[in-house]
Protein backbone atom coordinates (compact mmCIF):
# COMPACT_ATOMS: atom_id res chain seq x y z
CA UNK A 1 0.00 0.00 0.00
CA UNK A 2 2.00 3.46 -0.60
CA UNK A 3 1.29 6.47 0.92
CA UNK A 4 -1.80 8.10 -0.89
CA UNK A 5 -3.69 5.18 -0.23
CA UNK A 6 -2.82 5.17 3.65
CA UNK A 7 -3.62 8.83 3.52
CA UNK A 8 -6.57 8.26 1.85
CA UNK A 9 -7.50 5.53 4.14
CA UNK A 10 -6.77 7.79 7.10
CA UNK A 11 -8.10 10.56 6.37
CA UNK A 12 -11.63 8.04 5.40
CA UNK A 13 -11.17 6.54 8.65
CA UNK A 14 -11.00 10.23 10.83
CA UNK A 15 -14.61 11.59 8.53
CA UNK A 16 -16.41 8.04 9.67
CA UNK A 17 -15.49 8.19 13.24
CA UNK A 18 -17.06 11.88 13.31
CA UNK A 19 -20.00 10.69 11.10
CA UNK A 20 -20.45 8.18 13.57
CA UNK A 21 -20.05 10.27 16.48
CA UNK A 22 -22.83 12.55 15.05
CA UNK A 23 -25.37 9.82 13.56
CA UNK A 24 -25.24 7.97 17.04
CA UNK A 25 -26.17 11.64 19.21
CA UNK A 26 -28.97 12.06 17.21
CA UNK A 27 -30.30 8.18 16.98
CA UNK A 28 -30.12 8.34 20.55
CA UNK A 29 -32.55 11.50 20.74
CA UNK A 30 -34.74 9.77 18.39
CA UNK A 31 -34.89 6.38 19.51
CA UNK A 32 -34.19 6.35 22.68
CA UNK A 33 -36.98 4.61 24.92
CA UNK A 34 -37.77 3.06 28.06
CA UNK A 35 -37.37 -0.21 27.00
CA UNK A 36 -34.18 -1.74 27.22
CA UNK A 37 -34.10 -3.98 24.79
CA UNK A 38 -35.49 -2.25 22.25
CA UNK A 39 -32.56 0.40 23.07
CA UNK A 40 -30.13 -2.53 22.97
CA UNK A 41 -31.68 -4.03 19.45
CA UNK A 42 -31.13 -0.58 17.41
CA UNK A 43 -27.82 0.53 19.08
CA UNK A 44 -26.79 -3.23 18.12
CA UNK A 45 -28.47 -2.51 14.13
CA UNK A 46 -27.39 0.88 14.34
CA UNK A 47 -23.64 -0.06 15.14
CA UNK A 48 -23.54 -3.08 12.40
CA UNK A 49 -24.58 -1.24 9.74
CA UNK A 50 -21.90 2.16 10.58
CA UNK A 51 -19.26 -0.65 10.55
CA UNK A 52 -20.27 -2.42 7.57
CA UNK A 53 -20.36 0.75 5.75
CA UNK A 54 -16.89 1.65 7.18
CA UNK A 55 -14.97 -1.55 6.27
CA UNK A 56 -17.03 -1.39 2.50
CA UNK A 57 -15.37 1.84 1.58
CA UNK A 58 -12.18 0.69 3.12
CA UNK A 59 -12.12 -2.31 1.53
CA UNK A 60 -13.31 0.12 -1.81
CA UNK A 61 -10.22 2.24 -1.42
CA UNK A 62 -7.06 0.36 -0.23
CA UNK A 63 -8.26 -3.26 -2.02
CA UNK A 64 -8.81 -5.18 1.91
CA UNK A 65 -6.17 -4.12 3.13
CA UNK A 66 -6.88 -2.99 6.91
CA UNK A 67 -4.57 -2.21 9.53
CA UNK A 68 -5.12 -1.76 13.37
CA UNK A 69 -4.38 2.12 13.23
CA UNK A 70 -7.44 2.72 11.15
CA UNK A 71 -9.28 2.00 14.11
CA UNK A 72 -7.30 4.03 16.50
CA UNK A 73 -8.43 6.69 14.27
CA UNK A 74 -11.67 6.24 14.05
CA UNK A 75 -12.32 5.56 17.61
CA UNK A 76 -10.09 9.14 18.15
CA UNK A 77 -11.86 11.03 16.05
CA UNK A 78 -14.99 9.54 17.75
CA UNK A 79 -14.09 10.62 21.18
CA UNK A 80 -12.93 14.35 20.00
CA UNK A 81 -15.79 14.80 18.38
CA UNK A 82 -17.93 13.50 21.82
CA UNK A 83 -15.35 15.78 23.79
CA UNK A 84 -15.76 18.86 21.68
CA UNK A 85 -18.83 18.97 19.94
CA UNK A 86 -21.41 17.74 22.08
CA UNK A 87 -20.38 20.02 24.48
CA UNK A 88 -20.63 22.92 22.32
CA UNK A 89 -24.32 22.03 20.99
CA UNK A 90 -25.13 21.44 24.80
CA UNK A 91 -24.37 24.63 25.27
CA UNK A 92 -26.22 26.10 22.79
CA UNK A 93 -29.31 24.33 24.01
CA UNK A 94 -29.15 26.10 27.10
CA UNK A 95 -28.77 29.70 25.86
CA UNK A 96 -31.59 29.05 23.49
CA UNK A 97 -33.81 27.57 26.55
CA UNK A 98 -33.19 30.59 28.79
């Protein structure tokens, strides 16, 4: 694999662990119930089909070829996004409720 491709892959990697990140905040306001196993069932769904999507345009750009620092990305890029960004749309939700 030479180095466009790992870039590429990379840089895919960092853009679905924020797409995640986001999707999964606002399935959680949506479906979000009571009823604990129907919140267990569409997290489960939910989480299936962001990683099938993620290893299907990995697998598109680098021809299978995965290594274990993708996922360090993604799950970085997942956290940041938690740390900052949330946070920031919290906040906003408060100065728009008072």
């Amino acid at each position: 694999m030479n180095l466009i491709i790992q870039i590429q892959s990379l840089a895919i990697s960092f853009l679905f662990g924020m797409i995640f990140s986001l999707l999964y905040n606002l399935i959680y306001f949506v479906l979000y119930t009571k009823y604990l196993f129907i919140n267990i069932i569409s997290n489960l769904l939910f989480n299936l089909i962001m990683f099938g999507l993620y290893f299907f345009v990995l697998y598109n750009i680098n021809n299978g070829m995965f290594h274990i620092y993708f996922l360090i990305i993604y799950f970085t890029s997942f956290l940041i996004y938690n740390k900052l960004f949330v946070k920031l749309r919290v906040k906003r939700l408060k100065t728009r409720l008072n």
